[in-house]
Protein backbone atom coordinates (compact mmCIF):
# COMPACT_ATOMS: atom_id res chain seq x y z
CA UNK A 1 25.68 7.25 -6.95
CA UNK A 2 24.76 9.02 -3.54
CA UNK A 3 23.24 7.61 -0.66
CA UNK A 4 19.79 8.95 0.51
CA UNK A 5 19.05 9.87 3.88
CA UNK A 6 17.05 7.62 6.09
CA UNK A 7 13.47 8.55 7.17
CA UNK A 8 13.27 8.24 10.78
CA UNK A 9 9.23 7.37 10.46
CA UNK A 10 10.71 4.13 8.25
CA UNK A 11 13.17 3.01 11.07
CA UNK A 12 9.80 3.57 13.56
CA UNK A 13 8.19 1.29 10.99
CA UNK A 14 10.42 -1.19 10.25
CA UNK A 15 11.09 -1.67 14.17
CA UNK A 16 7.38 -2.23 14.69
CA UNK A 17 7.09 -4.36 11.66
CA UNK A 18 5.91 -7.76 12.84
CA UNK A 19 7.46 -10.00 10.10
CA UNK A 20 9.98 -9.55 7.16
CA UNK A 21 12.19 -7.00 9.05
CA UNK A 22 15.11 -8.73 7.86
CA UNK A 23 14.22 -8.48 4.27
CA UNK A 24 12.31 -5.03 4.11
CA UNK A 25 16.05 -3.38 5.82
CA UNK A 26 17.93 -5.46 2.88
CA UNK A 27 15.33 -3.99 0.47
CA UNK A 28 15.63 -0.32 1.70
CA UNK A 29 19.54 -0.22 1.73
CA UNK A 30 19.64 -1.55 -1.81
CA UNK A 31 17.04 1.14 -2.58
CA UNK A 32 18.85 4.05 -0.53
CA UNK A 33 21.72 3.32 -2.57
CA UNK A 34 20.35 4.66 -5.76
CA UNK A 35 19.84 8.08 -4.55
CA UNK A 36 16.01 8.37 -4.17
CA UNK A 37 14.15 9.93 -1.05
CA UNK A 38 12.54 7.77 1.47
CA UNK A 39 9.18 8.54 2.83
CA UNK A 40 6.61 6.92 4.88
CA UNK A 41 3.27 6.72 2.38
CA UNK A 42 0.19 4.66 2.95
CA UNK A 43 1.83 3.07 5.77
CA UNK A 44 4.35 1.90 3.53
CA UNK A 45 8.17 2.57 3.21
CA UNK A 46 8.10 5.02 -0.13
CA UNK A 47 10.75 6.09 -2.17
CA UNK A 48 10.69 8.97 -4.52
CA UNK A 49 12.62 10.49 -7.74
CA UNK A 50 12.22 14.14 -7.84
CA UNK A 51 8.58 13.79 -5.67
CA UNK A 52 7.59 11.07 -7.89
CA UNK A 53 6.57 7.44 -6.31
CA UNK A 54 9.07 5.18 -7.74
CA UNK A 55 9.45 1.90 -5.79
CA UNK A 56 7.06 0.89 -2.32
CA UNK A 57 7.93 -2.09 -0.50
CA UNK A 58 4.96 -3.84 0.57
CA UNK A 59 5.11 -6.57 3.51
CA UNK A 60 2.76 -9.05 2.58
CA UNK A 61 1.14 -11.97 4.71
CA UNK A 62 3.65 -15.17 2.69
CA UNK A 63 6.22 -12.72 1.35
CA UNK A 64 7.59 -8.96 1.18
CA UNK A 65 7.59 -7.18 -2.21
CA UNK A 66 9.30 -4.64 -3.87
CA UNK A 67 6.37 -2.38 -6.11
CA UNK A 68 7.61 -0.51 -9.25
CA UNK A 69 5.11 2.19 -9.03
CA UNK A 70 5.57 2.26 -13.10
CA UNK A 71 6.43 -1.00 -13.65
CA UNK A 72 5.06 -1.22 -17.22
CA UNK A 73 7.44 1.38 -18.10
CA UNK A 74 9.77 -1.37 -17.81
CA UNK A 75 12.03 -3.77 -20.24
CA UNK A 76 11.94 -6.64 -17.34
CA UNK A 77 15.06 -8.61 -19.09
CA UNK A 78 15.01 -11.05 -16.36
CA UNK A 79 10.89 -11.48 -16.56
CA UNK A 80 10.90 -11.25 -12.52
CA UNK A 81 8.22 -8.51 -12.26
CA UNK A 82 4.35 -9.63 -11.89
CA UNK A 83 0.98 -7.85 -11.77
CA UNK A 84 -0.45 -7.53 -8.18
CA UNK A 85 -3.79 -7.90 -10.34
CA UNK A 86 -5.23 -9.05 -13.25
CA UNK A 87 -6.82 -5.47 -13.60
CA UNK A 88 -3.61 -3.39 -12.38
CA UNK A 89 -2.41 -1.44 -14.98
CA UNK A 90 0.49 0.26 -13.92
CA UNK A 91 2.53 -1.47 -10.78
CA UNK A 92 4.91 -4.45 -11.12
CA UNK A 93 6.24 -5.88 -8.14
CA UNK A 94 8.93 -8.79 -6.99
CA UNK A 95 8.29 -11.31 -4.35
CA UNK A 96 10.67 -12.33 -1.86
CA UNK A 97 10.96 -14.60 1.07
CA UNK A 98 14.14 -14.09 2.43
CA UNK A 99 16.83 -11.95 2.73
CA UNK A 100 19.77 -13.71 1.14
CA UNK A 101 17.19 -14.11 -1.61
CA UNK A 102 17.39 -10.70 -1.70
CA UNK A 103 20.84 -10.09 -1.20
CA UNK A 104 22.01 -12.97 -4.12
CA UNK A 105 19.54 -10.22 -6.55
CA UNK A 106 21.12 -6.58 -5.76
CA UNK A 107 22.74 -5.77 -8.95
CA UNK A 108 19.73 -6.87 -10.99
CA UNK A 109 17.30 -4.77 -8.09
CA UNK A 110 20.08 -2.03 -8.16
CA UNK A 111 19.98 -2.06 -12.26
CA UNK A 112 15.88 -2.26 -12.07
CA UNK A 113 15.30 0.96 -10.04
CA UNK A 114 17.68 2.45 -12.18
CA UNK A 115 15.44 1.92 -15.45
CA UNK A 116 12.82 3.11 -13.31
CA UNK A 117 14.39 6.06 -12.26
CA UNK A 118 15.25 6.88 -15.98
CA UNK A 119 11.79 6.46 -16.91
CA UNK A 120 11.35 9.42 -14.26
CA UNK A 121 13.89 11.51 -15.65
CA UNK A 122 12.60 11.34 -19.43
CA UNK A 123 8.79 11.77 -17.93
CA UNK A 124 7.52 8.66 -19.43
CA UNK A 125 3.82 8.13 -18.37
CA UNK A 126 1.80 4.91 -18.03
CA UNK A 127 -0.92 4.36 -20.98
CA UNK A 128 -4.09 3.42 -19.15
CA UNK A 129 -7.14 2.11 -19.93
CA UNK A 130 -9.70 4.66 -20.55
CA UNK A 131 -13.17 3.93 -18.47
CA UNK A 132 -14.85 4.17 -22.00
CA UNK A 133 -13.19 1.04 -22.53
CA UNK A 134 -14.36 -0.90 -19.58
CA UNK A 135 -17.39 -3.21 -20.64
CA UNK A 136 -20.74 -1.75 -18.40
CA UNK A 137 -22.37 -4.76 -17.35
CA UNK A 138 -26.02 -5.13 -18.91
CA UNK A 139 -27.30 -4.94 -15.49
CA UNK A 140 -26.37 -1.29 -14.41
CA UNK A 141 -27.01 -0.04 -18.66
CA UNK A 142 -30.41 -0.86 -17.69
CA UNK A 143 -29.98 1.15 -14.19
CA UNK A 144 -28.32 4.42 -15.61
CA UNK A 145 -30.71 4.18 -18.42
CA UNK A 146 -33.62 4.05 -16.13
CA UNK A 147 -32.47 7.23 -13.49
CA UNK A 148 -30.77 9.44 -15.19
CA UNK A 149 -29.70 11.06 -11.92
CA UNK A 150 -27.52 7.94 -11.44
CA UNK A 151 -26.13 8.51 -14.98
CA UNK A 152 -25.03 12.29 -13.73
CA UNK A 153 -23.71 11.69 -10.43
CA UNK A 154 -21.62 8.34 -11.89
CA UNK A 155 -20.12 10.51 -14.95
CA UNK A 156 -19.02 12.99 -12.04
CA UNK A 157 -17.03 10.50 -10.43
CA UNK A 158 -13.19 10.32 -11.10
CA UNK A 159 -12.27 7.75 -14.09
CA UNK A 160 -10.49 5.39 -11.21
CA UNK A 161 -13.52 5.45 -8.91
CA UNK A 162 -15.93 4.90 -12.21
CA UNK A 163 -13.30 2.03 -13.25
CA UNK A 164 -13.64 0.69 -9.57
CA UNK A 165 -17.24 0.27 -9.74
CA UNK A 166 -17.09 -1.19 -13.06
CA UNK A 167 -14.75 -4.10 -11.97
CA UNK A 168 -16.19 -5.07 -8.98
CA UNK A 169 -19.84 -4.90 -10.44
CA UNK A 170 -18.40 -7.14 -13.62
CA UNK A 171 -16.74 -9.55 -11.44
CA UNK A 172 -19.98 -10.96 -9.83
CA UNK A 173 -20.78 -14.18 -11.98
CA UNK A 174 -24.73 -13.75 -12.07
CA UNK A 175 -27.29 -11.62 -12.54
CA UNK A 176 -28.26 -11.57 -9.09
CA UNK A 177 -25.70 -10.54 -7.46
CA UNK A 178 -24.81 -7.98 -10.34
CA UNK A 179 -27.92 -6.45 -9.53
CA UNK A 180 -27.05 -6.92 -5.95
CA UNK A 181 -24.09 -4.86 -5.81
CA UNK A 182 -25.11 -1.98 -8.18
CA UNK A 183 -28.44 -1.55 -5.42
CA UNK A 184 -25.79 -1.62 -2.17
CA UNK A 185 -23.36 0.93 -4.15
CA UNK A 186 -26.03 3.01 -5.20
CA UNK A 187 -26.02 5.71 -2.33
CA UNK A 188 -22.04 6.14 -2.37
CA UNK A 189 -22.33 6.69 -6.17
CA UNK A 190 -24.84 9.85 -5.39
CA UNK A 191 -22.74 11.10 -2.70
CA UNK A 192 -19.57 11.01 -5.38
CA UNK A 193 -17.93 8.32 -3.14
CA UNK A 194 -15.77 5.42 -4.85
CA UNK A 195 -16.11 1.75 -3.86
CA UNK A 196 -13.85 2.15 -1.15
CA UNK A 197 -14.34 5.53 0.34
CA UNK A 198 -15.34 5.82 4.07
């Protein structure tokens, strides 16, 4: 197996990283040793099989993870990888806490980014969840059903950014503040903007 280059904008990264430096450096020479290319993405150390994201580790506030981009692709034989959501679909990740934690798991991480990078090589491709799928609460029915403009300019958006709205209107517990939130996102949903975007 070759060795992959190091980024220089991840050794500017991990030097200015304000916790888990130990354990993100353990992380990226177990994941340099597989061969894939390191980038900087999202802020995030990134590493890539043939320009597809494969593996991201995340420093988190209690831990540092290790994200399998694809992680449903995988067997998980040891049952180590969890959802960073109850609505993520693709990504798995592993939580650690310390590097000889990390260290004490290398052939099993080694043997893990391996499957991933397999699932790479034979193009294997997450089934998601189409939007058509996601329940529409009551609430905005009522709202698309009453401005049809709003109907248009939400069927324009991108399945994730539809999906987006969808959760986050769903997740309010009553009426209220389903009604609430579809008012407040009303605007960005005409300008083709997803919950998040600036």
């Amino acid at each position: 197996m070759t060795t992959s280059r190091k980024n220089p904008r991840v050794d500017t990264f991990l030097r200015k990283a304000k916790q888990w430096q130990e354990e993100m450096a353990k992380l990226r020479s177990i994941i340099l040793d597989c061969g894939l290319t390191e980038e900087l993405k999202w802020s995030k150390p990134c590493y890539m099989f043939q320009k597809s994201n494969t593996v991201i580790i995340i420093p988190l506030k209690e831990s540092c993870a290790l994200m399998f981009c694809k992680g449903a692709l995988l067997r998980d034989a040891r049952g180590i990888l969890t959802r960073p959501g109850e609505n993520t679909q693709s990504g798995r990740w592993i939580k650690f806490t310390s590097a000889p934690q990390i260290a004490g798991m290398k052939s099993i991480l080694k043997a893990y980014i391996q499957e991933a990078i397999e699932a790479e090589k034979a193009g294997l491709k997450v089934k998601f969840k189409k939007t058509s799928e996601y329940k529409i609460p009551e609430e905005f029915q009522n709202k698309l059903n009453k401005i049809p403009a709003l109907k248009t300019a939400f069927e324009a958006l991108t399945p994730g950014r539809q999906r987006g709205y969808l959760l986050y209107f769903s997740a309010a517990k009553q009426s209220e503040t389903r009604e609430s939130r579809i008012e407040k996102c009303m605007d960005q949903i005409f300008d083709g903007k997803g919950l998040n975007d600036q």
